[in-house]
PDB file of N, CA and C in Angstrom:
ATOM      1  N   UNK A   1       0.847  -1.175   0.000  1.00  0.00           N
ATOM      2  CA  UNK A   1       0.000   0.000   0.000  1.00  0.00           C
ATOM      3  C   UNK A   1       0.896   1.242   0.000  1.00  0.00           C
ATOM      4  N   UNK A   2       0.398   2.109  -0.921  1.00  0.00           N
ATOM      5  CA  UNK A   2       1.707   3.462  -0.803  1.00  0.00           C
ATOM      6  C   UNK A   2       1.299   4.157   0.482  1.00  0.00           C
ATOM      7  N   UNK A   3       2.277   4.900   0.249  1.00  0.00           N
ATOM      8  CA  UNK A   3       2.215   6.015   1.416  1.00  0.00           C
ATOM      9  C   UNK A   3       1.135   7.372   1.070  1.00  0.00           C
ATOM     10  N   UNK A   4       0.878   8.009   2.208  1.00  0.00           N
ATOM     11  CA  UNK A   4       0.091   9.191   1.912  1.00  0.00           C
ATOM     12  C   UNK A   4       1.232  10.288   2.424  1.00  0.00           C
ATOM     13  N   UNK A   5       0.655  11.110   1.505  1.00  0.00           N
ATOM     14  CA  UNK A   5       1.084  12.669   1.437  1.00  0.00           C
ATOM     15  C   UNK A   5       2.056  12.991   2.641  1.00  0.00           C
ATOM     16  N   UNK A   6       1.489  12.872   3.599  1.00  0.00           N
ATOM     17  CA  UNK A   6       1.784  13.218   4.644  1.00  0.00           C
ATOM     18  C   UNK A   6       2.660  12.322   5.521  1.00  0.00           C
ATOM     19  N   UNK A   7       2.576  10.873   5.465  1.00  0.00           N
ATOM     20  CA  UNK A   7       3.537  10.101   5.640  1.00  0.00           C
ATOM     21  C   UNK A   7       5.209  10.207   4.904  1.00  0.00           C
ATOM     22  N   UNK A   8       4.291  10.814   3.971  1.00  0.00           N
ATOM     23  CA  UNK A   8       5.910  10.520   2.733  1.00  0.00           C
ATOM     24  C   UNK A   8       6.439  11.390   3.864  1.00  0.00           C
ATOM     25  N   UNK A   9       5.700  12.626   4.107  1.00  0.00           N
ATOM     26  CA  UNK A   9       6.602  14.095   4.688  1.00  0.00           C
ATOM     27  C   UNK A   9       7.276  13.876   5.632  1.00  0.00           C
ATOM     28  N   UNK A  10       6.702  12.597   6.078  1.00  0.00           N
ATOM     29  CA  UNK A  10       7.440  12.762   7.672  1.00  0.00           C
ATOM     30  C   UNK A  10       8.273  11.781   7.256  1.00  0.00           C
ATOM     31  N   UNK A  11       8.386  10.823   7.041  1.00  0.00           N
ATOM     32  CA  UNK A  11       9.285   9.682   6.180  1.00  0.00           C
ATOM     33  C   UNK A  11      10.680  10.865   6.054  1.00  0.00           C
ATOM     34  N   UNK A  12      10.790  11.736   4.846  1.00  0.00           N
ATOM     35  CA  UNK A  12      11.896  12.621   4.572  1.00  0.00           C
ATOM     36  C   UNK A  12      12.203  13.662   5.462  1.00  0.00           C
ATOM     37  N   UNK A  13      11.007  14.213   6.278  1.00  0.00           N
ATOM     38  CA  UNK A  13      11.928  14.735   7.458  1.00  0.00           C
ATOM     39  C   UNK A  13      12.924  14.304   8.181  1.00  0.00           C
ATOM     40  N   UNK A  14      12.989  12.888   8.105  1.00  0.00           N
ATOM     41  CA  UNK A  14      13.921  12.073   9.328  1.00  0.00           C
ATOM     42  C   UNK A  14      15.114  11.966   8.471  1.00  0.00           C
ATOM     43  N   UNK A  15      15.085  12.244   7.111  1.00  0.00           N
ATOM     44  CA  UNK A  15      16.058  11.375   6.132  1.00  0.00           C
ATOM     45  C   UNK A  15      17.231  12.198   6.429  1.00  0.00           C
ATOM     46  N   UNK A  16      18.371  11.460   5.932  1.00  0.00           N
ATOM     47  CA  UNK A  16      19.467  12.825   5.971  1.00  0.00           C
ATOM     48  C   UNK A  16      20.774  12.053   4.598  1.00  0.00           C
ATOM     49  N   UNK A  17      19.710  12.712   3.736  1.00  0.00           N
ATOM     50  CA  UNK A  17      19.966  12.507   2.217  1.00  0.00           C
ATOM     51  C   UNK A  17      21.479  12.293   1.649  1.00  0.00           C
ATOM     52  N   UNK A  18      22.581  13.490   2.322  1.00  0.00           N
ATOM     53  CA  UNK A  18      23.671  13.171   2.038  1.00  0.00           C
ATOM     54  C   UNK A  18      24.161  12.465   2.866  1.00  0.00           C
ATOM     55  N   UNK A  19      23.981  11.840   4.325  1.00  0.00           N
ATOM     56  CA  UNK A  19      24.476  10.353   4.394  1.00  0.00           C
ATOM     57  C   UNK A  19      24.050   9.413   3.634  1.00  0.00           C
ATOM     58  N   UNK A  20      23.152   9.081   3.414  1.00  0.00           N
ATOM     59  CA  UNK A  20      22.648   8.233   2.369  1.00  0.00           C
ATOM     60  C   UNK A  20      23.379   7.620   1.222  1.00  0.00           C
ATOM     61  N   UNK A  21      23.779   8.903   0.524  1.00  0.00           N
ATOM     62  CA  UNK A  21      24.322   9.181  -0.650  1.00  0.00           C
ATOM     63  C   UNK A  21      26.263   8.824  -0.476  1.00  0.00           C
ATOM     64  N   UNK A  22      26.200   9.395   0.983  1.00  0.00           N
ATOM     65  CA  UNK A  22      27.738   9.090   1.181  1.00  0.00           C
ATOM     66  C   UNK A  22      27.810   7.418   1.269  1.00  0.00           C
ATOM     67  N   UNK A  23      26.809   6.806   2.132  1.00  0.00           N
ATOM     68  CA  UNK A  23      26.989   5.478   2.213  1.00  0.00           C
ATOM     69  C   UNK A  23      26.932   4.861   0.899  1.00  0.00           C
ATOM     70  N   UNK A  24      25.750   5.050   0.232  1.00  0.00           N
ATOM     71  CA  UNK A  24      25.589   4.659  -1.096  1.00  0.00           C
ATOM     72  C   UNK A  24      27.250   4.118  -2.209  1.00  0.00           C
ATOM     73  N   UNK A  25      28.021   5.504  -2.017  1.00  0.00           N
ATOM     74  CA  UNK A  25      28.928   5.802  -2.896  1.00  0.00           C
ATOM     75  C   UNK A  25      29.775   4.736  -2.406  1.00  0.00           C
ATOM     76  N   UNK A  26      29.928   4.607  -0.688  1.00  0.00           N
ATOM     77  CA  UNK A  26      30.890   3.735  -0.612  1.00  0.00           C
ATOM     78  C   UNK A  26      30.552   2.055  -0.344  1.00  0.00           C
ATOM     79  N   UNK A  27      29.126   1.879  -0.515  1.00  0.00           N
ATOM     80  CA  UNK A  27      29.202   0.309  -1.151  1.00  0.00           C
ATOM     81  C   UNK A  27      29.534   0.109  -2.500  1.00  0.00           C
ATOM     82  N   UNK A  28      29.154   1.273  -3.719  1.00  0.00           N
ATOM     83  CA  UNK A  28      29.588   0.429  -4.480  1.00  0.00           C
ATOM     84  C   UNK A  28      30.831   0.264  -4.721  1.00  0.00           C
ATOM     85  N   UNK A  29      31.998   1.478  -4.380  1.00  0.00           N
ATOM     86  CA  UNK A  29      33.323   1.473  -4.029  1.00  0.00           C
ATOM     87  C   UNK A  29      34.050   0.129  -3.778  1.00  0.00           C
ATOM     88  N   UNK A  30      33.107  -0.104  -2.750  1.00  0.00           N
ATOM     89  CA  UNK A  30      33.341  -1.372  -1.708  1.00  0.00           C
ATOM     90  C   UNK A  30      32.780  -2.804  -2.693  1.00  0.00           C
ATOM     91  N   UNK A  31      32.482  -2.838  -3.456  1.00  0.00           N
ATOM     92  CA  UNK A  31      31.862  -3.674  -4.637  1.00  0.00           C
ATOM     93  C   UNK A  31      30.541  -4.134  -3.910  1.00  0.00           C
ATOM     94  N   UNK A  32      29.523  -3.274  -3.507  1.00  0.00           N
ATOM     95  CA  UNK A  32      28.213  -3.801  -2.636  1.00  0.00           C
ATOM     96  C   UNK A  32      27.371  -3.244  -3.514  1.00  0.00           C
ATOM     97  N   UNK A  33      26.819  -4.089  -4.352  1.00  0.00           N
ATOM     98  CA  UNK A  33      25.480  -3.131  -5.237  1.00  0.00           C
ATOM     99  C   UNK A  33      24.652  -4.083  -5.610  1.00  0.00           C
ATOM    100  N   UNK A  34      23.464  -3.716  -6.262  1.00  0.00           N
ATOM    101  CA  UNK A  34      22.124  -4.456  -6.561  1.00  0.00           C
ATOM    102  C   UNK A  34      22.363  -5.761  -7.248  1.00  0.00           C
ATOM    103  N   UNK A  35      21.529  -6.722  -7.733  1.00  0.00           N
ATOM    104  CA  UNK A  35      21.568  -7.688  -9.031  1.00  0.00           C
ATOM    105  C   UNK A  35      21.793  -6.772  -9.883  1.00  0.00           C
ATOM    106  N   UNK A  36      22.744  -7.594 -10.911  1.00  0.00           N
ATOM    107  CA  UNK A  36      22.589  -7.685 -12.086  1.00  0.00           C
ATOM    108  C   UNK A  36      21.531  -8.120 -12.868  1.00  0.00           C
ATOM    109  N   UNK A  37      21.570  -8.155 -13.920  1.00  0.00           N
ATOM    110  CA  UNK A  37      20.249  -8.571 -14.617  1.00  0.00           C
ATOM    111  C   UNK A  37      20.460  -8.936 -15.793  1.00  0.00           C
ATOM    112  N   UNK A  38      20.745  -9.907 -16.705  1.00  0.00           N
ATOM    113  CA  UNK A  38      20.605  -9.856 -17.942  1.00  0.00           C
ATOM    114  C   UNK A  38      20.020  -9.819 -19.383  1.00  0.00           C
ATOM    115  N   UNK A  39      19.857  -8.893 -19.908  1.00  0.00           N
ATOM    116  CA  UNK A  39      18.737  -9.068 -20.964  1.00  0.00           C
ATOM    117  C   UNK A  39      18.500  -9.586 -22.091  1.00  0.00           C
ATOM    118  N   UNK A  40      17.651 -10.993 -22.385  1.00  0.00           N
ATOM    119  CA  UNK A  40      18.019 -11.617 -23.794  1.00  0.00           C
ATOM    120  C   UNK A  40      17.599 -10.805 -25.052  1.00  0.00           C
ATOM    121  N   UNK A  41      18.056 -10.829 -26.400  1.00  0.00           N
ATOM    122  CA  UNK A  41      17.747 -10.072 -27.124  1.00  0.00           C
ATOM    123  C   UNK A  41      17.161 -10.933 -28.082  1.00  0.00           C
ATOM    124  N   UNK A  42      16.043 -10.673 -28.534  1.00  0.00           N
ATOM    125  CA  UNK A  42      14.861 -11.634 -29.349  1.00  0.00           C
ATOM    126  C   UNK A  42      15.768 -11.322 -30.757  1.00  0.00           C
ATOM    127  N   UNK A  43      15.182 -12.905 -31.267  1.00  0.00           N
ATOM    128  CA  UNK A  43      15.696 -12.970 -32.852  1.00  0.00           C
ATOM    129  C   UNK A  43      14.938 -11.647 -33.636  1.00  0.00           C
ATOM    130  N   UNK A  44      13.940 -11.467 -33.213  1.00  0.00           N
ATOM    131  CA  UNK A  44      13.187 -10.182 -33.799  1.00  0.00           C
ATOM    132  C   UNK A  44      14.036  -8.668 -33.609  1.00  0.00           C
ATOM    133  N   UNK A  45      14.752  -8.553 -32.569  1.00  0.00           N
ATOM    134  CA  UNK A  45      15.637  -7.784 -32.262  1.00  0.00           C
ATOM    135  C   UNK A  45      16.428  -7.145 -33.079  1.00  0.00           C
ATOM    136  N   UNK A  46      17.690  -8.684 -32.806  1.00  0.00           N
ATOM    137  CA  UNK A  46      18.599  -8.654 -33.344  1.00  0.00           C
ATOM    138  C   UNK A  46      18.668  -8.527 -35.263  1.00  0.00           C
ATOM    139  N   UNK A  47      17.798  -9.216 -35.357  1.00  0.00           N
ATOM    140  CA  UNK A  47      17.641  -9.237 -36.712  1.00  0.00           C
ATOM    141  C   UNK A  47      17.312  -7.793 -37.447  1.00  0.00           C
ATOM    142  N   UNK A  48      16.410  -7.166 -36.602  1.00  0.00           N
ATOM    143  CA  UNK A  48      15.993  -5.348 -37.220  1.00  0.00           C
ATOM    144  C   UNK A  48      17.374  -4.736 -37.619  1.00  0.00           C
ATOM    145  N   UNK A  49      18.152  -5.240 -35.947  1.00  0.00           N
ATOM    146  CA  UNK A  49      19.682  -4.318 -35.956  1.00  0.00           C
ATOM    147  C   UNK A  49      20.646  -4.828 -36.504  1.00  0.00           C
ATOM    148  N   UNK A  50      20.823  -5.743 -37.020  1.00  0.00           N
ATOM    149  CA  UNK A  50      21.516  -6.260 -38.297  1.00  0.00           C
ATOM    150  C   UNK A  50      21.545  -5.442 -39.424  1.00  0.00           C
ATOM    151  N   UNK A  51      19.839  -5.355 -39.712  1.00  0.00           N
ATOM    152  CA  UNK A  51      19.307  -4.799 -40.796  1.00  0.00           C
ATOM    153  C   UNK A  51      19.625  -3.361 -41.116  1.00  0.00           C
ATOM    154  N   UNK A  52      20.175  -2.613 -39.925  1.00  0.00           N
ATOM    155  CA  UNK A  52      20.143  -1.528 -39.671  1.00  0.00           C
ATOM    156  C   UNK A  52      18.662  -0.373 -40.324  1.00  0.00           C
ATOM    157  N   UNK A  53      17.859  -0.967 -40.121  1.00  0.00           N
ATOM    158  CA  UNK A  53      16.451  -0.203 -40.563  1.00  0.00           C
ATOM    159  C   UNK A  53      15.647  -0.194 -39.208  1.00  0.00           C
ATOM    160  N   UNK A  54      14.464   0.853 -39.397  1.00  0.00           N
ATOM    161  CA  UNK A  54      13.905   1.364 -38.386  1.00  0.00           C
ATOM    162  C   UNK A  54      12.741   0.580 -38.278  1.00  0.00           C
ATOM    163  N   UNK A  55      12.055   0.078 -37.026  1.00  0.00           N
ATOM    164  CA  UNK A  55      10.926  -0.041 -37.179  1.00  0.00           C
ATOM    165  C   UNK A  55       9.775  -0.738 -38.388  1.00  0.00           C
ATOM    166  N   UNK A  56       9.305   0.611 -38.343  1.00  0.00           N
ATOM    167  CA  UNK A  56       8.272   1.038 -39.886  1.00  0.00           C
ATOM    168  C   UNK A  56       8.749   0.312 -40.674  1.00  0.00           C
ATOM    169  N   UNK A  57      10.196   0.526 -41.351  1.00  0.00           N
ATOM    170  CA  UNK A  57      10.421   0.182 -42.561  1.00  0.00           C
ATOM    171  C   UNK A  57      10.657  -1.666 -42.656  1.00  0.00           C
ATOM    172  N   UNK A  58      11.438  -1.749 -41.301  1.00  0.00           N
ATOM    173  CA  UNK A  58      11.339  -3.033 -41.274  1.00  0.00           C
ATOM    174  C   UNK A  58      10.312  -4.152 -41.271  1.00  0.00           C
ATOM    175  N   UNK A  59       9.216  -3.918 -40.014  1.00  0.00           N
ATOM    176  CA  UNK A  59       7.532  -4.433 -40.361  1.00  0.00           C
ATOM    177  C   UNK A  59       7.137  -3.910 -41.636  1.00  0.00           C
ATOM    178  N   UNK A  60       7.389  -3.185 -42.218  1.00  0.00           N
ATOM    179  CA  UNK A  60       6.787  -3.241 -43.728  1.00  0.00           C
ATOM    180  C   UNK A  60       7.486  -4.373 -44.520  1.00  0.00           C
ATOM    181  N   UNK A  61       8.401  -4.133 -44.363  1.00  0.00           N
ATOM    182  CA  UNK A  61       9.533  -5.270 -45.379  1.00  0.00           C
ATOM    183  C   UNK A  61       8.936  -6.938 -44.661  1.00  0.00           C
ATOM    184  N   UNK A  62       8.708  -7.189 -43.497  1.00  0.00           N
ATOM    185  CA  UNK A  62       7.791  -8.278 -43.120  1.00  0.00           C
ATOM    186  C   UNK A  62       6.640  -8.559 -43.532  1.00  0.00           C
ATOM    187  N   UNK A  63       5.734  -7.743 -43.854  1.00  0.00           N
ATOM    188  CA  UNK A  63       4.626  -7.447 -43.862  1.00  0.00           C
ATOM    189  C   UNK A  63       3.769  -7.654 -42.711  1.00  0.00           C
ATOM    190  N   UNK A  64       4.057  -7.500 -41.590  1.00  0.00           N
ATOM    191  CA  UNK A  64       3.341  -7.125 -40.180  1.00  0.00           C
ATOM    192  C   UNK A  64       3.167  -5.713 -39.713  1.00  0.00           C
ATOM    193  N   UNK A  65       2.338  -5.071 -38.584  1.00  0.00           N
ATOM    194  CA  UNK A  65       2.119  -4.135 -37.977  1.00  0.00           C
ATOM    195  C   UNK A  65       3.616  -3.690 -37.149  1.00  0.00           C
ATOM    196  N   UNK A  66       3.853  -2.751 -37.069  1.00  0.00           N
ATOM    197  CA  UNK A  66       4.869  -2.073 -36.535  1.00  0.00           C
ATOM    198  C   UNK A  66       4.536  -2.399 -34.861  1.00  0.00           C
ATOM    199  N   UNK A  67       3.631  -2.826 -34.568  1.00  0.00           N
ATOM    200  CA  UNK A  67       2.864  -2.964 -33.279  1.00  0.00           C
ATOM    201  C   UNK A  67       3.316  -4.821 -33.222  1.00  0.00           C
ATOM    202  N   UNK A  68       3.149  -5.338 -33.906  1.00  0.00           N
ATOM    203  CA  UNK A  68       3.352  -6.797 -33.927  1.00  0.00           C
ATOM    204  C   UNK A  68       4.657  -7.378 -33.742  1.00  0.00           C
ATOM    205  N   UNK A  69       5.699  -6.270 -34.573  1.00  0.00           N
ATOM    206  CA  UNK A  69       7.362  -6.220 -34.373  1.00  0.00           C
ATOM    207  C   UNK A  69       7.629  -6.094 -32.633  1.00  0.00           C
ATOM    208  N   UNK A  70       6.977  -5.165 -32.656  1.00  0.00           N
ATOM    209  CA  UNK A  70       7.500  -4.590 -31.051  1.00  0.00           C
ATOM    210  C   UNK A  70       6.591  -5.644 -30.080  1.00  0.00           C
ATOM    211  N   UNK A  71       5.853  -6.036 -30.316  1.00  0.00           N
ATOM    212  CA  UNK A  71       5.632  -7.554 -29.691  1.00  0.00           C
ATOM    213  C   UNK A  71       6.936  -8.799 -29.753  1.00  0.00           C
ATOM    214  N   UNK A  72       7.249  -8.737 -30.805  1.00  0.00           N
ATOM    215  CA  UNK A  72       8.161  -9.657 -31.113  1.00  0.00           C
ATOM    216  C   UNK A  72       9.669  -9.503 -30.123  1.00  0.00           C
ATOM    217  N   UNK A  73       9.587  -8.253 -30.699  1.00  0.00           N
ATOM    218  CA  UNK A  73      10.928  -7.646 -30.061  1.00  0.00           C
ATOM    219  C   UNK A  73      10.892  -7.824 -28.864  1.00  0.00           C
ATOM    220  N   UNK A  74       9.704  -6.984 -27.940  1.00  0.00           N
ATOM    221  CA  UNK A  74       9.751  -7.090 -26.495  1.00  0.00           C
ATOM    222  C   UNK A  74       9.668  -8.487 -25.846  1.00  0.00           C
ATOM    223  N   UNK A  75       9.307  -9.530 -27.041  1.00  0.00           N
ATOM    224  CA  UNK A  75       9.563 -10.659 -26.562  1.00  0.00           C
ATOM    225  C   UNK A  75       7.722 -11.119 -25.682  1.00  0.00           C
ATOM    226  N   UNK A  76       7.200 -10.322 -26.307  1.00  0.00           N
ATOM    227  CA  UNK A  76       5.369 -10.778 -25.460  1.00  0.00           C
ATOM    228  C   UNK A  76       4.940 -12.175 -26.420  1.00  0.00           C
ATOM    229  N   UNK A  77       5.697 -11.723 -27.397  1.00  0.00           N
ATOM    230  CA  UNK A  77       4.870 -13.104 -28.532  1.00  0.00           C
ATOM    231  C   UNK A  77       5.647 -13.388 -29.729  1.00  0.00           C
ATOM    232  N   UNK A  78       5.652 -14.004 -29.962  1.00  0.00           N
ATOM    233  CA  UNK A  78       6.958 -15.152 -30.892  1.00  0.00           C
ATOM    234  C   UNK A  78       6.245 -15.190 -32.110  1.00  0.00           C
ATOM    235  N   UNK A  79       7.177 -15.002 -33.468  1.00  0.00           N
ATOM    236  CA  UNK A  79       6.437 -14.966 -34.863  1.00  0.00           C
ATOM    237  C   UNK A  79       6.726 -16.550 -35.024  1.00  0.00           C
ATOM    238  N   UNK A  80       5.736 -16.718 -35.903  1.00  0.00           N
ATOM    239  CA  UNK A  80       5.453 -18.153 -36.327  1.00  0.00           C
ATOM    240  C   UNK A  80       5.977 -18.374 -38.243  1.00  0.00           C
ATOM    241  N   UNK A  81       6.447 -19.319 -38.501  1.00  0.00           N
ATOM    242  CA  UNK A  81       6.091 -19.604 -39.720  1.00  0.00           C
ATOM    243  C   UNK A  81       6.755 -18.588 -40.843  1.00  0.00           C
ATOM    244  N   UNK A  82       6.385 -18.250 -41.556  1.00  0.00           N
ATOM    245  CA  UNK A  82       7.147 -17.671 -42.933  1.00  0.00           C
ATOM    246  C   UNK A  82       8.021 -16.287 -42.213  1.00  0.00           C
ATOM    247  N   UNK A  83       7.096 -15.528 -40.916  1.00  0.00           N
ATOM    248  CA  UNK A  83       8.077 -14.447 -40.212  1.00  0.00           C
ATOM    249  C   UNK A  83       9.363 -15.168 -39.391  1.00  0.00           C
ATOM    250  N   UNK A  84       9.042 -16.267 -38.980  1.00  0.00           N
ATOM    251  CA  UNK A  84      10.412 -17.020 -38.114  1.00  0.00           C
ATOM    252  C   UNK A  84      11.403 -16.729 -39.419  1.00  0.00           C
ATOM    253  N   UNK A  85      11.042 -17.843 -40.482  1.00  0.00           N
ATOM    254  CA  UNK A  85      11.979 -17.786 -41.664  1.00  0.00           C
ATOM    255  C   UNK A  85      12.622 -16.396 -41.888  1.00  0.00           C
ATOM    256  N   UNK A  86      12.056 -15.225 -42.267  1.00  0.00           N
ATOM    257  CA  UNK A  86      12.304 -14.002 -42.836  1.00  0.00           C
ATOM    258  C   UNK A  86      13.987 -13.798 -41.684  1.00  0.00           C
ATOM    259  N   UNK A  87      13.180 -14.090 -40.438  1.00  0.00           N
ATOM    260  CA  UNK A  87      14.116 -13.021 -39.505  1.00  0.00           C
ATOM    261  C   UNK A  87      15.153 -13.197 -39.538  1.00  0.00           C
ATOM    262  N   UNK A  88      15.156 -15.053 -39.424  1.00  0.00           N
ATOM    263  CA  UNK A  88      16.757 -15.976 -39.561  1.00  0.00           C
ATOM    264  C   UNK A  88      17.404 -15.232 -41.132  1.00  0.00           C
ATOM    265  N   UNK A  89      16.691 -15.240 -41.809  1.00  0.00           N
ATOM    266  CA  UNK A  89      17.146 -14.758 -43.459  1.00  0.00           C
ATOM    267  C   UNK A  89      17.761 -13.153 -42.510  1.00  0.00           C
ATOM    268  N   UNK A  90      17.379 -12.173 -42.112  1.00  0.00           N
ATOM    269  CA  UNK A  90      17.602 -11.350 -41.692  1.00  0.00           C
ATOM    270  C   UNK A  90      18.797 -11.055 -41.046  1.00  0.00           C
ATOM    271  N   UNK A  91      18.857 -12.063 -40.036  1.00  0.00           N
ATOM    272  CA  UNK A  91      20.075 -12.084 -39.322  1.00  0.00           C
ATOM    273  C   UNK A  91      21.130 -12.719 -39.807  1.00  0.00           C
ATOM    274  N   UNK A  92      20.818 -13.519 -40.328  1.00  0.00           N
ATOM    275  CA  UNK A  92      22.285 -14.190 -41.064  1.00  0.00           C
ATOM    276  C   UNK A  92      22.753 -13.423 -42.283  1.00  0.00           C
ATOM    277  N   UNK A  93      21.848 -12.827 -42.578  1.00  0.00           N
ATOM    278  CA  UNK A  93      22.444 -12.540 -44.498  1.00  0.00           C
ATOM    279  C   UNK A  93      21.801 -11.106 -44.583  1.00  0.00           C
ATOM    280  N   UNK A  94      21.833  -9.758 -43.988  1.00  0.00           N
ATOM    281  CA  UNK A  94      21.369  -8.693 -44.143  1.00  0.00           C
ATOM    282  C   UNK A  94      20.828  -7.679 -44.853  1.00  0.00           C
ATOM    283  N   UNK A  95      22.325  -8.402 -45.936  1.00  0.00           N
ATOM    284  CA  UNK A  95      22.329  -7.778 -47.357  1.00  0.00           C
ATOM    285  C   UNK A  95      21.217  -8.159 -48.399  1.00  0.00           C
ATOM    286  N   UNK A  96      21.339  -9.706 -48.328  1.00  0.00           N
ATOM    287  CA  UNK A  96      20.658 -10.571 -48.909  1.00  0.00           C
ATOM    288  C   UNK A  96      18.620 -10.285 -48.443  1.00  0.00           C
ATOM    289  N   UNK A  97      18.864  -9.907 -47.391  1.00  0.00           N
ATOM    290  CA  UNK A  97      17.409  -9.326 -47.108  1.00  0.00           C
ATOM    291  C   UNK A  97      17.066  -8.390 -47.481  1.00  0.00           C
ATOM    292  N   UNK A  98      18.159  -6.855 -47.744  1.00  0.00           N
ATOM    293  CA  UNK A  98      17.365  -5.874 -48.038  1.00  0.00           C
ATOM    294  C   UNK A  98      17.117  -5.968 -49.795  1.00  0.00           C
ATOM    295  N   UNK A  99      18.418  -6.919 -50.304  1.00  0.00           N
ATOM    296  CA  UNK A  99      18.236  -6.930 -51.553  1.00  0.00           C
ATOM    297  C   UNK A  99      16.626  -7.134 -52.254  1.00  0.00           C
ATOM    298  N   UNK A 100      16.536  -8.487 -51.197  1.00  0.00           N
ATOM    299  CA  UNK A 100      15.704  -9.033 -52.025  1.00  0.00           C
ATOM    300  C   UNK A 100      14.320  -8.392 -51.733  1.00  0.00           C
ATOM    301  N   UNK A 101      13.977  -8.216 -50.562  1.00  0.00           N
ATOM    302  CA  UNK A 101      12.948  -7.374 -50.308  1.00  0.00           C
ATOM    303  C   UNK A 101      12.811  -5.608 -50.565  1.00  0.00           C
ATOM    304  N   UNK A 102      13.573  -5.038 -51.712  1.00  0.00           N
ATOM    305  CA  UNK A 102      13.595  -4.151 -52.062  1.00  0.00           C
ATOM    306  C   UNK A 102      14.091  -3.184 -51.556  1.00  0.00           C
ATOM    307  N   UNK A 103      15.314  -3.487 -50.852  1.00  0.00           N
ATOM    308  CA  UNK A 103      16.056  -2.284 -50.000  1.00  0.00           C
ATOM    309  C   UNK A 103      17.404  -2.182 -49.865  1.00  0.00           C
ATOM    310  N   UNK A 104      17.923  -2.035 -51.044  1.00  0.00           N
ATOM    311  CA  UNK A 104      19.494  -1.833 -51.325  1.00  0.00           C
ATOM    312  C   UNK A 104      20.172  -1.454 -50.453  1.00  0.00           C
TER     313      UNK A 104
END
């Protein structure tokens, strides 16, 4: 449950921001800091940035929604079927993609 207005206030009255900040500095100094995290990068991804094309131009050259890419990309939903094919064509052979799909 968040805090109210007035909680926050009193919450930061007590704070004393540049200790905080001093401690802060010296965990990570001290090698003390958050997870890491690693982020996988979807064949839909990688394959755009291969391509070096934007977006738009790229879901056009698919023939999907620019909305459907960024599904792909963000990794919510996986292309099936003749788009799987395209992307691998994409990523492996770049050139060979824009050629053939009309983009020198």
């Amino acid at each position: 449950m968040p805090l109210t207005e007035k909680q926050l206030k009193e919450r930061d009255a007590k704070r004393n921001i540049g200790e905080e900040l001093l401690a802060a500095v010296q965990d990570v100094k001290a090698g003390h800091f958050g997870a890491a995290h690693k982020v996988e990068i979807t064949q839909a991804a990688e394959a755009r940035s291969k391509t070096g094309l934007s977006q738009p131009k790229f879901a056009e050259l698919l023939g999907v929604s620019v909305r459907t890419l960024q599904e792909w990309e963000q990794g919510r939903r996986s292309p099936s079927g003749a788009a799987r094919s395209l992307l691998h064509i994409a990523a492996s052979r770049p050139d060979i993609f824009r050629e053939v799909l009309g983009n020198p």
